[in-house]
Protein backbone atom coordinates (compact mmCIF):
# COMPACT_ATOMS: atom_id res chain seq x y z
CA UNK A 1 103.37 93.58 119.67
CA UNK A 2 102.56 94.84 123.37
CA UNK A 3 99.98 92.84 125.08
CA UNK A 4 98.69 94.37 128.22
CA UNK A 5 96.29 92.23 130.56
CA UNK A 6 94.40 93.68 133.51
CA UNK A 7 91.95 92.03 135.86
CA UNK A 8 89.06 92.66 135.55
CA UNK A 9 87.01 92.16 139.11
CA UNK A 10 83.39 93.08 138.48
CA UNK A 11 83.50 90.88 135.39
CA UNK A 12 85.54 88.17 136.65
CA UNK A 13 87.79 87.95 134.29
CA UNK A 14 91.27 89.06 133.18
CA UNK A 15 91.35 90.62 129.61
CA UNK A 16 94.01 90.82 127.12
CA UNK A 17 94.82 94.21 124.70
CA UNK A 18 96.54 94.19 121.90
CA UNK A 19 98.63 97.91 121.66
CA UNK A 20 96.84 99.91 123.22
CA UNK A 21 93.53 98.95 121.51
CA UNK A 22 90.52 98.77 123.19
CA UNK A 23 89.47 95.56 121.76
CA UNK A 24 89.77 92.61 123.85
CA UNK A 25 92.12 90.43 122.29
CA UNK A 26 91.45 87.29 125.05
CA UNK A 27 90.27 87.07 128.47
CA UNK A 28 90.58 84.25 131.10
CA UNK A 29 87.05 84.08 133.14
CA UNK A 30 87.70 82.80 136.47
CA UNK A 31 85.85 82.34 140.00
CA UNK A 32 87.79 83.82 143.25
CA UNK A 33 87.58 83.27 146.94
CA UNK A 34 89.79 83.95 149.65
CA UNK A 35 91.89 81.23 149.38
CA UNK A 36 91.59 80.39 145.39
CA UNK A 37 91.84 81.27 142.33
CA UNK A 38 90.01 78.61 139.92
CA UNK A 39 90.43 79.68 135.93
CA UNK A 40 87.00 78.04 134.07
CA UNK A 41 87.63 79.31 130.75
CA UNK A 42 89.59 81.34 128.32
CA UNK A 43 88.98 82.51 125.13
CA UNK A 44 91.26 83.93 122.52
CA UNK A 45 89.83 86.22 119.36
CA UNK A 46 90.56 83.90 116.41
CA UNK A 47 92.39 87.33 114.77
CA UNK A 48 95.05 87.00 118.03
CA UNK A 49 95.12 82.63 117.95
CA UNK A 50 98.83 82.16 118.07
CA UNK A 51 100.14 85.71 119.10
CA UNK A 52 100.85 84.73 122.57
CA UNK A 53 97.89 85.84 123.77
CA UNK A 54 96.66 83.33 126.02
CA UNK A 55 100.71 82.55 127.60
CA UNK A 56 100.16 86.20 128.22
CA UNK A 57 96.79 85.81 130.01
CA UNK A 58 98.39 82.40 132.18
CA UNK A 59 101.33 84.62 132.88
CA UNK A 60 99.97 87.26 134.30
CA UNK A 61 97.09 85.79 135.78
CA UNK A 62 98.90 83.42 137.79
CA UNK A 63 101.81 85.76 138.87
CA UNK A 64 99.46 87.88 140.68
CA UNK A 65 97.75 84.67 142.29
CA UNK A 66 101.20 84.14 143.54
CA UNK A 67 101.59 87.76 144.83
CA UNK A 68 98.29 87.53 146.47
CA UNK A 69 99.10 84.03 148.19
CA UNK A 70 96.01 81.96 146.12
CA UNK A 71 95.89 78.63 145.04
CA UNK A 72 95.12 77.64 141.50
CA UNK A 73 92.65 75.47 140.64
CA UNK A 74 92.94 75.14 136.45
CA UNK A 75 89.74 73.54 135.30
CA UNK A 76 90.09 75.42 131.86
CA UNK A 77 91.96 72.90 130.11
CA UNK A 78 94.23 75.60 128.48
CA UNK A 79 95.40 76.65 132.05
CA UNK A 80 95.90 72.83 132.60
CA UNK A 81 97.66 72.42 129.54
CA UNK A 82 100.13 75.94 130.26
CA UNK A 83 100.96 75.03 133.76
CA UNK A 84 101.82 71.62 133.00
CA UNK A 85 104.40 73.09 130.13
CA UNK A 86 105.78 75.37 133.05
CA UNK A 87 106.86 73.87 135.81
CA UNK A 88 107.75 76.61 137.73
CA UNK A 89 103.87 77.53 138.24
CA UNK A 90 102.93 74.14 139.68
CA UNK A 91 103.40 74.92 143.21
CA UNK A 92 100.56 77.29 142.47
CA UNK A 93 98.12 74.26 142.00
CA UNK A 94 95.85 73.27 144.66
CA UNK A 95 95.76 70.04 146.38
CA UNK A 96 92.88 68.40 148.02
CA UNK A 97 93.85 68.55 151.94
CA UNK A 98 90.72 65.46 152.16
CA UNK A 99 92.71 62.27 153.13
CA UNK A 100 89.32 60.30 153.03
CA UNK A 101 89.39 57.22 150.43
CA UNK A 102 86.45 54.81 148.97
């Protein structure tokens, strides 16, 4: 099974494609600035749950944030979840710079 995900700016999202279909398979919705990247929700079809689908959507999502020099903020809890099962993407996260305490 090929899964192809593209990013999708004018819908703020990145979508997921099962061979070739034009279906969308998954997407992860996110909101971008200059600086960050922060993922808000991702959705998997429940045909697709357990294909690889969402690793897929993390994967690729968060490569290019690394390509493009963006932080990662994961408030979806599935991006939370994948980064914390894959270390190697958790110099992606951001960190509050804010040193001020209660």
């Amino acid at each position: 099974m090929t899964v192809k995900v593209v990013d999708v700016p004018e819908e703020r999202r990145y979508e997921a494609r099962v061979g070739g279909q034009s279906e969308v398979a998954g997407f992860a919705q996110y909101i971008r600035t200059a600086e960050l990247i922060a993922f808000v929700h991702t959705e998997v079809a429940p045909e697709y749950e357990g294909q690889g689908i969402g690793s897929a959507l993390a994967r690729t999502s968060l490569d290019e944030a690394r390509a493009a020099g963006l932080r990662v903020l994961a408030t979806c809890p599935f991006y939370a979840g994948w980064i914390a099962r894959h270390p190697e993407y958790a110099d992606l996260l951001y960190q509050a710079r804010s040193k001020v305490a209660d």
